[in-house]
Protein backbone atom coordinates (compact mmCIF):
# COMPACT_ATOMS: atom_id res chain seq x y z
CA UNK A 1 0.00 0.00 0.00
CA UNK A 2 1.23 3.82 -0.85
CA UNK A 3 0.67 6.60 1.05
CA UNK A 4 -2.21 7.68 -1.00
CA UNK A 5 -3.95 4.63 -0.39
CA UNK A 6 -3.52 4.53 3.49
CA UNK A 7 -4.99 8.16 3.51
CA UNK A 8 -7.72 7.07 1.66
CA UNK A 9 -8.27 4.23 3.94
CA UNK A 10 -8.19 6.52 6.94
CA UNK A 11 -10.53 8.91 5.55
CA UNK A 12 -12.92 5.87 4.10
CA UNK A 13 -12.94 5.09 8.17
CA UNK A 14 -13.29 8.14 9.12
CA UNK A 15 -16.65 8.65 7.02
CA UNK A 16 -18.11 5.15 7.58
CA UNK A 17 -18.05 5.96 11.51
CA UNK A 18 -15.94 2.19 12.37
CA UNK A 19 -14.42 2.79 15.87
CA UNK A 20 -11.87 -0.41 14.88
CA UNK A 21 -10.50 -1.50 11.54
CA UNK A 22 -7.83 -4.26 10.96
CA UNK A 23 -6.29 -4.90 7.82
CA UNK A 24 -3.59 -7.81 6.66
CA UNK A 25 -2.10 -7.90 3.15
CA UNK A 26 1.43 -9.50 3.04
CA UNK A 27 3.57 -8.12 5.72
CA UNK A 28 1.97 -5.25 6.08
CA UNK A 29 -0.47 -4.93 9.26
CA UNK A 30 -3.04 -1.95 9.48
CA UNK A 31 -5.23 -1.32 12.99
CA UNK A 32 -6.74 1.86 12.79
CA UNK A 33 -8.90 2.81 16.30
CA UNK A 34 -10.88 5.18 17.16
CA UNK A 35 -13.22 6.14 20.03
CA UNK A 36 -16.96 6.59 19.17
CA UNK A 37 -17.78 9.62 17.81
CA UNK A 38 -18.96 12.29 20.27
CA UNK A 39 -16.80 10.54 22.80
CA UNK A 40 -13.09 10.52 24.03
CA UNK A 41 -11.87 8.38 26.62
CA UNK A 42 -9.55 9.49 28.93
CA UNK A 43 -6.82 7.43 28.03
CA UNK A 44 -6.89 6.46 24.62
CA UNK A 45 -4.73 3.69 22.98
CA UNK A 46 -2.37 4.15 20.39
CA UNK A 47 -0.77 1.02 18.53
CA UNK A 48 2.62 1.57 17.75
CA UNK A 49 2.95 -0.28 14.27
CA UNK A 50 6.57 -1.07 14.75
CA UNK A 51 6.22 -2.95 18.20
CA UNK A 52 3.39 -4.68 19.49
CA UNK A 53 3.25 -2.46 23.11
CA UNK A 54 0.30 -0.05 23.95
CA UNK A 55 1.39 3.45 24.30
CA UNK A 56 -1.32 5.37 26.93
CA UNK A 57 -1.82 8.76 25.61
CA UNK A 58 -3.86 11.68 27.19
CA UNK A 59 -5.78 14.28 24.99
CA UNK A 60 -5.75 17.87 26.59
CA UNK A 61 -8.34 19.64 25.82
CA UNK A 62 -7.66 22.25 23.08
CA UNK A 63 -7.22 25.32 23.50
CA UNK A 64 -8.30 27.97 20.85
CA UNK A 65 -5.58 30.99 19.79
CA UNK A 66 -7.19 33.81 18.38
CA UNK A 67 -7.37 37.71 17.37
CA UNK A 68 -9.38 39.05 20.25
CA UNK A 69 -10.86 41.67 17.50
CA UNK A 70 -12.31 38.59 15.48
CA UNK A 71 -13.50 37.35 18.83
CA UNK A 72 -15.42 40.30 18.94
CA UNK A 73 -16.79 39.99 15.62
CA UNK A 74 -20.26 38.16 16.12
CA UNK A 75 -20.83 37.17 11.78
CA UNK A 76 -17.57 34.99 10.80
CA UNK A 77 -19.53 34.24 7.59
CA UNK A 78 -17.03 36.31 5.50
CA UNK A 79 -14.59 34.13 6.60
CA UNK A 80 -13.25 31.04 4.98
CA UNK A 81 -12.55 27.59 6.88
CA UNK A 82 -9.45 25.84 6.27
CA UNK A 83 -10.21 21.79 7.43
CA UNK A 84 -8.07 18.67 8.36
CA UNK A 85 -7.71 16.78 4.85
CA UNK A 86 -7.00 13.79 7.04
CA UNK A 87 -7.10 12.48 10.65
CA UNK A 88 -3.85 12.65 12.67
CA UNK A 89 -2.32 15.31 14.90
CA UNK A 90 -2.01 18.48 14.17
CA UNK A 91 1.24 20.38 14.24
CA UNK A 92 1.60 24.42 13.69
CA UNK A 93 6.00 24.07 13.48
CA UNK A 94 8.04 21.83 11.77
CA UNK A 95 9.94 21.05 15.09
CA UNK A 96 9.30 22.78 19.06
CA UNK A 97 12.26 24.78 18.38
CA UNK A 98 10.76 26.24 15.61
CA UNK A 99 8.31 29.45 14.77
CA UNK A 100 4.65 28.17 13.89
CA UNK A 101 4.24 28.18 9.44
CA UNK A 102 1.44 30.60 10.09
CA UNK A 103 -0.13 33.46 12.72
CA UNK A 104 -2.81 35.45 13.37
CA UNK A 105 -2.71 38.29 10.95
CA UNK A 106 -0.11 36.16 8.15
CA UNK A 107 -1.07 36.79 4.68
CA UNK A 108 -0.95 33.37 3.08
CA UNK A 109 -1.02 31.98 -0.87
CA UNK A 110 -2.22 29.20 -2.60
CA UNK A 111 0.21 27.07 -1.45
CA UNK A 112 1.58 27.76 1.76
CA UNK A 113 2.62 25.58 3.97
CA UNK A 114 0.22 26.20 7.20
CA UNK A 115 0.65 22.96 9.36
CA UNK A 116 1.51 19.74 9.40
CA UNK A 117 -0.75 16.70 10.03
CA UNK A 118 1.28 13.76 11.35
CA UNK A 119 -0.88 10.50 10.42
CA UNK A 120 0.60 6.64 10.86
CA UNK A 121 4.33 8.09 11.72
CA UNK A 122 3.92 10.26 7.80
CA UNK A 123 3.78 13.81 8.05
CA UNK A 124 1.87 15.36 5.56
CA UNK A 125 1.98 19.33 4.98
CA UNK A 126 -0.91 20.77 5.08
CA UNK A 127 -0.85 23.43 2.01
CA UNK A 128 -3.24 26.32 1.64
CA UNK A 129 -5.90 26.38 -1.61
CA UNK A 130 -6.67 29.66 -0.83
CA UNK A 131 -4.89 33.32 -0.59
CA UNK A 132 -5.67 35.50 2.11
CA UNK A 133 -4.61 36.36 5.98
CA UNK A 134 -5.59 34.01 8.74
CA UNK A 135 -7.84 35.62 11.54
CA UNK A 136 -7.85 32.63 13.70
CA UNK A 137 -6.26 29.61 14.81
CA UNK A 138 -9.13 27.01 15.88
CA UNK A 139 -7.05 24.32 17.23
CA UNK A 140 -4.28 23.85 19.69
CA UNK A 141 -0.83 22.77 18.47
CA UNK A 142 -0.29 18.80 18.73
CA UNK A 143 -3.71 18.22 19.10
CA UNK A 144 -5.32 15.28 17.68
CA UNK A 145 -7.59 16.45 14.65
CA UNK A 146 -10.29 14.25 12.74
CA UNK A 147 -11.04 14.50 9.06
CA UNK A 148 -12.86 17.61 7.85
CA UNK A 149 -12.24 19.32 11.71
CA UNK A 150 -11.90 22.91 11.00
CA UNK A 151 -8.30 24.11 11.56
CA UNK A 152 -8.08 28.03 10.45
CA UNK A 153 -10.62 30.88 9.94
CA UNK A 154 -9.49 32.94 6.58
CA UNK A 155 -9.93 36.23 5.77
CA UNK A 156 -10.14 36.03 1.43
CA UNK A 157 -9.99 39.70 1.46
């Protein structure tokens, strides 16, 4: 399987709304969990596909960096809505030692790198289709994101 295929897959579960999917072709093992929608344990379990042991992993909950002038601003309609393509954990740096690819107030281009999703140990850039400045940041750095969870509020303008 290619990359393109295991996103697919991960999406495909995503949609159909399966809280546990195993796959076996070859060599290659695929176990793809999630909780229930609407719900989040407090200690989910990740499978590590290189070793068989159960990491414990605890989700914070996420904390929302924003513009306090578009706070203010009751009609975000204008806006635009950049979403997850996939389901993974969100990343705003390339590395913690490193400044975030975007901010409140950066003008961005089709194009632009503007976070990074990491999904099955891949990291997949997250690029921008659309040109305009960001207004708000709607999810906290290495938070765990779902497909189609909203990520960035864009100003087009």
């Amino acid at each position: 399987m290619n990359l393109k295929q295991i996103q697919e897959l991960i999406k495909f579960v995503a949609k159909s709304g399966a809280t546990e999917v195993d796959l076996e072709m070859g060599d290659v093992k695929i176990s793809i969990k999630s909780p229930p929608k609407g719900k989040f344990s407090q200690d989910p379990q990740i499978i590590n596909p290189m070793s068989p042991t159960i990491m414990p992993q605890t989700i914070m909950p996420p904390q929302v960096v924003s513009d306090p002038n578009v706070d203010k601003v009751e009609n975000t309609d204008q806006y635009i809505t950049v979403k997850s393509p996939i389901i993974g954990t969100f990343y705003r740096r390339s590395s913690p030692d490193q400044d975030p690819f975007v901010n409140i107030g950066d003008k961005i281009d089709v194009g632009t790198v503007i976070a990074i999703v990491e999904a099955m140990k891949l990291f997949n850039e997250i690029e921008s289709e659309i040109s305009g400045t960001i207004v708000k940041v709607l999810i906290d750095d290495m938070s765990p994101v779902e497909y189609d969870q909203p990520l960035f509020l864009v100003d087009p303008n």
